[in-house]
C-alpha atoms as a PDB file:
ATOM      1  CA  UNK A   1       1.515   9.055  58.008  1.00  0.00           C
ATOM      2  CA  UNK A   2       3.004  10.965  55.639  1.00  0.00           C
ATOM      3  CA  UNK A   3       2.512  14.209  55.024  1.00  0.00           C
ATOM      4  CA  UNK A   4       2.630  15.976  51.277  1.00  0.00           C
ATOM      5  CA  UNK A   5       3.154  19.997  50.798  1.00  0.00           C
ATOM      6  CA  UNK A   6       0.854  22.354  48.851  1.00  0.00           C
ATOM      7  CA  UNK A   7       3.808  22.336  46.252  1.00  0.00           C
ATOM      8  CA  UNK A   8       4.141  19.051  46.182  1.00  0.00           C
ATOM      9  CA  UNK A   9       0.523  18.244  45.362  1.00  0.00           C
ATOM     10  CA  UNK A  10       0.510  21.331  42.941  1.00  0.00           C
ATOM     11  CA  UNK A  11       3.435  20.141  41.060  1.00  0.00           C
ATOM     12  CA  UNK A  12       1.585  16.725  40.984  1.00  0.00           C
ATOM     13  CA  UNK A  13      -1.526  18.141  39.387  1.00  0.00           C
ATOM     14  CA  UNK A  14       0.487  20.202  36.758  1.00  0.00           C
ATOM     15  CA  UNK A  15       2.406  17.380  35.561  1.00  0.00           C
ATOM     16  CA  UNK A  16      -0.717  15.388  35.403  1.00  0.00           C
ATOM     17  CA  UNK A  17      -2.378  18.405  33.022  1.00  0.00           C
ATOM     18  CA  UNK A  18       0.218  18.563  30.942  1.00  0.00           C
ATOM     19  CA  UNK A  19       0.508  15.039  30.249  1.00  0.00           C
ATOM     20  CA  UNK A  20      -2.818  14.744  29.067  1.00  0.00           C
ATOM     21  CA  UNK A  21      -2.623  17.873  27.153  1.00  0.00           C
ATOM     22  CA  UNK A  22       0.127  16.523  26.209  1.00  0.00           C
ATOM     23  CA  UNK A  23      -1.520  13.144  25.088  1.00  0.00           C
ATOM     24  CA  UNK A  24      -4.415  15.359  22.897  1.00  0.00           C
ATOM     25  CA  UNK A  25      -1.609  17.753  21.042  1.00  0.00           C
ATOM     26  CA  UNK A  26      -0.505  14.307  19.895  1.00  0.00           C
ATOM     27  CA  UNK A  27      -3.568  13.185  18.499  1.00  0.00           C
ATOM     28  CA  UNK A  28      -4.114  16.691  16.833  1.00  0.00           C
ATOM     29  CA  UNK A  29      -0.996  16.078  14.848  1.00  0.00           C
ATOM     30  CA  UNK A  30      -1.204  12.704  13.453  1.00  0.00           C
ATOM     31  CA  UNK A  31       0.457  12.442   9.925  1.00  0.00           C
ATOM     32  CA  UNK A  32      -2.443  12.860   6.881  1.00  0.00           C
ATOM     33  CA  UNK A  33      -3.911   9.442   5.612  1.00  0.00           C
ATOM     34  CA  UNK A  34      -6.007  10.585   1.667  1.00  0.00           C
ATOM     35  CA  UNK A  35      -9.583  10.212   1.985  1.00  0.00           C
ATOM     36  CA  UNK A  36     -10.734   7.544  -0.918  1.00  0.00           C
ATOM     37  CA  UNK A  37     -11.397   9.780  -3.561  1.00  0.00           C
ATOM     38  CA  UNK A  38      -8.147  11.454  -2.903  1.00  0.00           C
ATOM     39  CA  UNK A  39      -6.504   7.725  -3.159  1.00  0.00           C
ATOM     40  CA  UNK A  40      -8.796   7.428  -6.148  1.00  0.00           C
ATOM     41  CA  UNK A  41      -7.211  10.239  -8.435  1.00  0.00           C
ATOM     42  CA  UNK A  42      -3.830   8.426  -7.990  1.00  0.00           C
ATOM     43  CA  UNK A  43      -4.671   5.407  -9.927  1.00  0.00           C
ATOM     44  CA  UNK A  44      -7.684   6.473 -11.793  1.00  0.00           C
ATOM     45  CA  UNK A  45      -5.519   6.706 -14.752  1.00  0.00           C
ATOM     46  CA  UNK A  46      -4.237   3.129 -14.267  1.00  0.00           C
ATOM     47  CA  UNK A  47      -5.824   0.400 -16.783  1.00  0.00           C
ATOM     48  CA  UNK A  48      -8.744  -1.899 -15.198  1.00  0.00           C
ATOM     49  CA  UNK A  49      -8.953   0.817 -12.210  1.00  0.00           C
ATOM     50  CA  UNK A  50     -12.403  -0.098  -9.948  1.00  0.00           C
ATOM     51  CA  UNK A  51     -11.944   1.751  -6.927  1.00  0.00           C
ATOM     52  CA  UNK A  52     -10.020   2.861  -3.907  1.00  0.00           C
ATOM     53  CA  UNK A  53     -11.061   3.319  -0.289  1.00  0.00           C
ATOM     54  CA  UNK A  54      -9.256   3.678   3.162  1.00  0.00           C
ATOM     55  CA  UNK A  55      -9.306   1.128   6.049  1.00  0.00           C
ATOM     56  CA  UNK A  56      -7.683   2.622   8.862  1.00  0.00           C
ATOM     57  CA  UNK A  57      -4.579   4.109   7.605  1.00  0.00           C
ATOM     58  CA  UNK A  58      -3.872   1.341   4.577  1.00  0.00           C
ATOM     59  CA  UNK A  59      -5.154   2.525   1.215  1.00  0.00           C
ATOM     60  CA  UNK A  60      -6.909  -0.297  -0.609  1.00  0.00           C
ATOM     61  CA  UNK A  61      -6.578  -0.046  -4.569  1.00  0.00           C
ATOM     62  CA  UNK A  62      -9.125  -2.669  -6.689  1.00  0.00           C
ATOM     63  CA  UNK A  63      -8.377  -3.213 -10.462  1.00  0.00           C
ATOM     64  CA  UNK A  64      -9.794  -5.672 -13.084  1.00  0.00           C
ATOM     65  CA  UNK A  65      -7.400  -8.022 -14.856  1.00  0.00           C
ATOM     66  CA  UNK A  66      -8.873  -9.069 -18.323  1.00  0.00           C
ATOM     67  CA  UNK A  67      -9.704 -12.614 -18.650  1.00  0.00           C
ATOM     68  CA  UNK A  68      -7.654 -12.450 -21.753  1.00  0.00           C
ATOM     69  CA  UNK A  69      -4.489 -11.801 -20.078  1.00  0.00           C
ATOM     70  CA  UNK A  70      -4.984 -14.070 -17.281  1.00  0.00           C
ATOM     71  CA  UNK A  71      -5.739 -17.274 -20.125  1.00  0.00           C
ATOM     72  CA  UNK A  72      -2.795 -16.262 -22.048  1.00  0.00           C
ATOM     73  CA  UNK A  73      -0.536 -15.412 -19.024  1.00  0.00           C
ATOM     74  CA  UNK A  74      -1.984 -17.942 -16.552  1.00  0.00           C
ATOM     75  CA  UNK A  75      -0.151 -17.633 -13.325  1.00  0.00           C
ATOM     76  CA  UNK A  76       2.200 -15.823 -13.993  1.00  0.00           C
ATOM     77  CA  UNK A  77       0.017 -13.078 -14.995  1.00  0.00           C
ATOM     78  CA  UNK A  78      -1.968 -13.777 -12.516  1.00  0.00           C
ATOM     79  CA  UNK A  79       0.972 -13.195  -9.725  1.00  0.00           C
ATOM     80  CA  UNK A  80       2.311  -9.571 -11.764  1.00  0.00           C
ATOM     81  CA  UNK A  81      -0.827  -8.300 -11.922  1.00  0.00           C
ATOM     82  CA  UNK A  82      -0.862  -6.252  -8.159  1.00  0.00           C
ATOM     83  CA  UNK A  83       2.404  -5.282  -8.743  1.00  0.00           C
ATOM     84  CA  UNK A  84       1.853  -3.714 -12.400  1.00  0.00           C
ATOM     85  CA  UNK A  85      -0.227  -1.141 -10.260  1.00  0.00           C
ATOM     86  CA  UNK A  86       1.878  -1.395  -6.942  1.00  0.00           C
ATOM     87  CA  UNK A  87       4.977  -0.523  -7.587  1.00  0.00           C
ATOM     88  CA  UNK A  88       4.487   2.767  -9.011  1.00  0.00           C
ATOM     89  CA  UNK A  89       5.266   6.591  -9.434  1.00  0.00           C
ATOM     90  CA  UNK A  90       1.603   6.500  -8.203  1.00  0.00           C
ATOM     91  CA  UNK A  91       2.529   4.548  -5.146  1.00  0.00           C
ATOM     92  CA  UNK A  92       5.494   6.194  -4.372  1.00  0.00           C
ATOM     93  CA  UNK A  93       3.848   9.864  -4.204  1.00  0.00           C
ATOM     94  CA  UNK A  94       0.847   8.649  -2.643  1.00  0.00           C
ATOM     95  CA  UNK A  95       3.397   7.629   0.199  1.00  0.00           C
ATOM     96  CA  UNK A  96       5.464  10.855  -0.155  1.00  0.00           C
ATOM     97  CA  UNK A  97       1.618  13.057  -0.261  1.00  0.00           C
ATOM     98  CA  UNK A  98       0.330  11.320   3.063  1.00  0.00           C
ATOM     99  CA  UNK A  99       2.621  10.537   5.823  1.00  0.00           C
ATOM    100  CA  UNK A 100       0.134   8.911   7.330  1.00  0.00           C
ATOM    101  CA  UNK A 101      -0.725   6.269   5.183  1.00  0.00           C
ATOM    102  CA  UNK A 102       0.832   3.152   6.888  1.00  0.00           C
ATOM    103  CA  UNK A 103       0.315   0.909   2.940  1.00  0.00           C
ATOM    104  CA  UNK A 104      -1.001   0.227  -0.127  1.00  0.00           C
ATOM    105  CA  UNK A 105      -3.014  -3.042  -0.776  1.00  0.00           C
ATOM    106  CA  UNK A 106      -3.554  -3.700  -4.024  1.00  0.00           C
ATOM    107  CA  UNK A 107      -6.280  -6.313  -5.068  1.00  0.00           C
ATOM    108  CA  UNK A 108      -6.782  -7.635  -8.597  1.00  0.00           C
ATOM    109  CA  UNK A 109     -10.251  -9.128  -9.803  1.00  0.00           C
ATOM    110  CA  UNK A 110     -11.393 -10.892 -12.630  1.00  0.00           C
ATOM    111  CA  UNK A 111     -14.531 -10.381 -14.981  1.00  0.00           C
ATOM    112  CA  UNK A 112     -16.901 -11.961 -12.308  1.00  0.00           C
ATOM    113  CA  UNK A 113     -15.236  -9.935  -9.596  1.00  0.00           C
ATOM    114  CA  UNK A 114     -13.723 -12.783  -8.272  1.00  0.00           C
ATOM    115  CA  UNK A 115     -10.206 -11.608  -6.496  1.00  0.00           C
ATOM    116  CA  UNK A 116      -6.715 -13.003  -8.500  1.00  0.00           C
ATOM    117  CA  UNK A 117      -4.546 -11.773  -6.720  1.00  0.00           C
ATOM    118  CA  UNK A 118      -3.468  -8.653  -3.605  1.00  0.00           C
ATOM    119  CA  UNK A 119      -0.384  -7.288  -2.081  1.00  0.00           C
ATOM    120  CA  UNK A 120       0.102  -4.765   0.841  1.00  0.00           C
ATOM    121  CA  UNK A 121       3.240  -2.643   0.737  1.00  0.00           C
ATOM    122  CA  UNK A 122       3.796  -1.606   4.153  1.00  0.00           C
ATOM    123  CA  UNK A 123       5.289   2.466   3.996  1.00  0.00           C
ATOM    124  CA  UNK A 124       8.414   1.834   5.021  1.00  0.00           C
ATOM    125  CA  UNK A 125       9.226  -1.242   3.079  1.00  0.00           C
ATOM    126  CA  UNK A 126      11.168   0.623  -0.025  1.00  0.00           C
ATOM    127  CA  UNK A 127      14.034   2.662   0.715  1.00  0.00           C
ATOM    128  CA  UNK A 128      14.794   5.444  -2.017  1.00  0.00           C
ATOM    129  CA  UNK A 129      17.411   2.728  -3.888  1.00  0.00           C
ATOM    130  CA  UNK A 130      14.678   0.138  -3.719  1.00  0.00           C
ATOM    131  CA  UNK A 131      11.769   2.554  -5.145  1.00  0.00           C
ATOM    132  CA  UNK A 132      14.295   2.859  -8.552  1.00  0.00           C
ATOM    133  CA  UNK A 133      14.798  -0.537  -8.561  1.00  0.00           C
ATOM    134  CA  UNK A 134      11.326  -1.153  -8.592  1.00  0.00           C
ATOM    135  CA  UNK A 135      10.547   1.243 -10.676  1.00  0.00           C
ATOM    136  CA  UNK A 136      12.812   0.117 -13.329  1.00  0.00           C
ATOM    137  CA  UNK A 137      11.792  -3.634 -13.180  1.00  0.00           C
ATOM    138  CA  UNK A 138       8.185  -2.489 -13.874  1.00  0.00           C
ATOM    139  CA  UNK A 139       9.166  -0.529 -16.799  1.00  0.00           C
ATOM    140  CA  UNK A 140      10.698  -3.971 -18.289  1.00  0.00           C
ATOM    141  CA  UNK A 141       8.161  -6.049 -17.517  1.00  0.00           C
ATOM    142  CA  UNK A 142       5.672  -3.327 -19.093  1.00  0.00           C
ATOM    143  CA  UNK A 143       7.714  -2.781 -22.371  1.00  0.00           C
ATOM    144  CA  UNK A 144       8.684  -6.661 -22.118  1.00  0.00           C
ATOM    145  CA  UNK A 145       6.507  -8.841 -20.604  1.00  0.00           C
ATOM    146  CA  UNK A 146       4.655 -10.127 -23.335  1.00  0.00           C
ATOM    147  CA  UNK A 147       7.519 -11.456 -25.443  1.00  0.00           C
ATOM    148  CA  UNK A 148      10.103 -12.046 -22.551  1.00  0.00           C
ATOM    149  CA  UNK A 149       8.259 -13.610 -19.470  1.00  0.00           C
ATOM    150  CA  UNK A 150      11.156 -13.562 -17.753  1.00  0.00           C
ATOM    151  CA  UNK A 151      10.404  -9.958 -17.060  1.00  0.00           C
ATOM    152  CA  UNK A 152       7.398 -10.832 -15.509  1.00  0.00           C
ATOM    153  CA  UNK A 153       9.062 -13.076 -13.323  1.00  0.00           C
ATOM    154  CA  UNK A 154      11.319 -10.810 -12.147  1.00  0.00           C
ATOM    155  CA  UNK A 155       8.853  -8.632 -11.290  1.00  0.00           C
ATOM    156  CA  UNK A 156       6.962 -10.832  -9.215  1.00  0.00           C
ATOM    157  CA  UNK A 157       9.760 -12.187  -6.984  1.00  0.00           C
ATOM    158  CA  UNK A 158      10.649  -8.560  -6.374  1.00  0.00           C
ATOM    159  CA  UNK A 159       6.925  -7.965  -5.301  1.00  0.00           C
ATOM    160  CA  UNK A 160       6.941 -11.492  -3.008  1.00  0.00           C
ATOM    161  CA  UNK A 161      10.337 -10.631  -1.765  1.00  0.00           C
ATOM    162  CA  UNK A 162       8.796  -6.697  -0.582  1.00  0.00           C
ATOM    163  CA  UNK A 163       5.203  -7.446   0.115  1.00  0.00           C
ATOM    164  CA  UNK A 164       2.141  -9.415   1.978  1.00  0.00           C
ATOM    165  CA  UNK A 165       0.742 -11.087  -0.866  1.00  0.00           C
ATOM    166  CA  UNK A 166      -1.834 -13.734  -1.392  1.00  0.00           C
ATOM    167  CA  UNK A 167      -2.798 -15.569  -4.893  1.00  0.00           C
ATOM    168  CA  UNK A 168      -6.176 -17.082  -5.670  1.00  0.00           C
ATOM    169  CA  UNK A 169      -5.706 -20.721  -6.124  1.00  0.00           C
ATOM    170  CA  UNK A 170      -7.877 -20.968  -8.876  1.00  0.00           C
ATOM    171  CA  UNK A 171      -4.992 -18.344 -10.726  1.00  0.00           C
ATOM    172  CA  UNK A 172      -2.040 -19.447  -9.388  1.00  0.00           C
ATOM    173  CA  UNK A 173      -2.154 -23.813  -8.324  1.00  0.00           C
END
């Protein structure tokens, strides 16, 4: 039989408190995620905004992508269109606002709500180097787009090369 000291027990129990008080000090200071109207006024500006929301800690961003563009563009319009709204100042301090948010999905619909197009950037994906280059390649294919494709295509490899993306089949065969 072994036989355990009044210290020994007492340091037992105190190392047991503080681990759980350790455990809820933890919780207490988990990083900010935005509520959804906070992620809201960060791409309310944006063309074809719908809505935002929050599920869990990934930001969910919904915009409408005229049928117009997506006849005249076809798939390749239909491919840019998350990243037009992804890879953006908006992004980028919604990230640097709310440490907490782990990504930003960003779904596209068309006029019968039908989804085109998403992509999830996962926080960490861009480093500072990567946010300019992004950045920059969204500028072209904004001032661009329309008369150089190539722009667009650009773009889009960028996006599939830095995101978890999906295309609706009926946009993009």
């Amino acid at each position: 039989m072994v036989r355990v000291g009044y210290a020994a027990v007492t340091a037992a129990a105190a190392v047991c408190v503080l681990a759980a008080g350790g455990c809820d000090l933890i919780q207490k200071e988990r990083p900010p995620v935005p509520t959804a109207e906070e992620a809201a006024a960060y791409y309310s500006a944006h063309q074809g905004f719908i809505d935002a929301d929050v599920v869990g800690n990934v930001v969910r961003v919904r915009f409408r992508q005229s049928q117009a563009q997506l006849k005249r563009g076809g798939p390749l319009w239909a491919r840019s269109g998350p990243y037009v709204h992804l890879f953006t100042p908006s992004t980028q301090k919604l990230f640097k606002d709310y440490p907490g948010a782990g990504g930003v999905r960003v779904i596209t619909l068309d006029a019968s709500d039908e989804q085109v197009a998403q992509a999830l950037l996962p926080r960490d994906t861009l480093t500072e180097t990567r946010w300019k280059r992004s950045l920059n390649l969204l500028g072209h294919a904004l001032a661009e787009g329309s008369r150089q494709p190539r722009r667009l295509e650009e773009l889009v490899i960028w996006g599939e090369d830095h995101t978890q993306y999906e295309y609706n089949p009926k946009y993009v065969p």
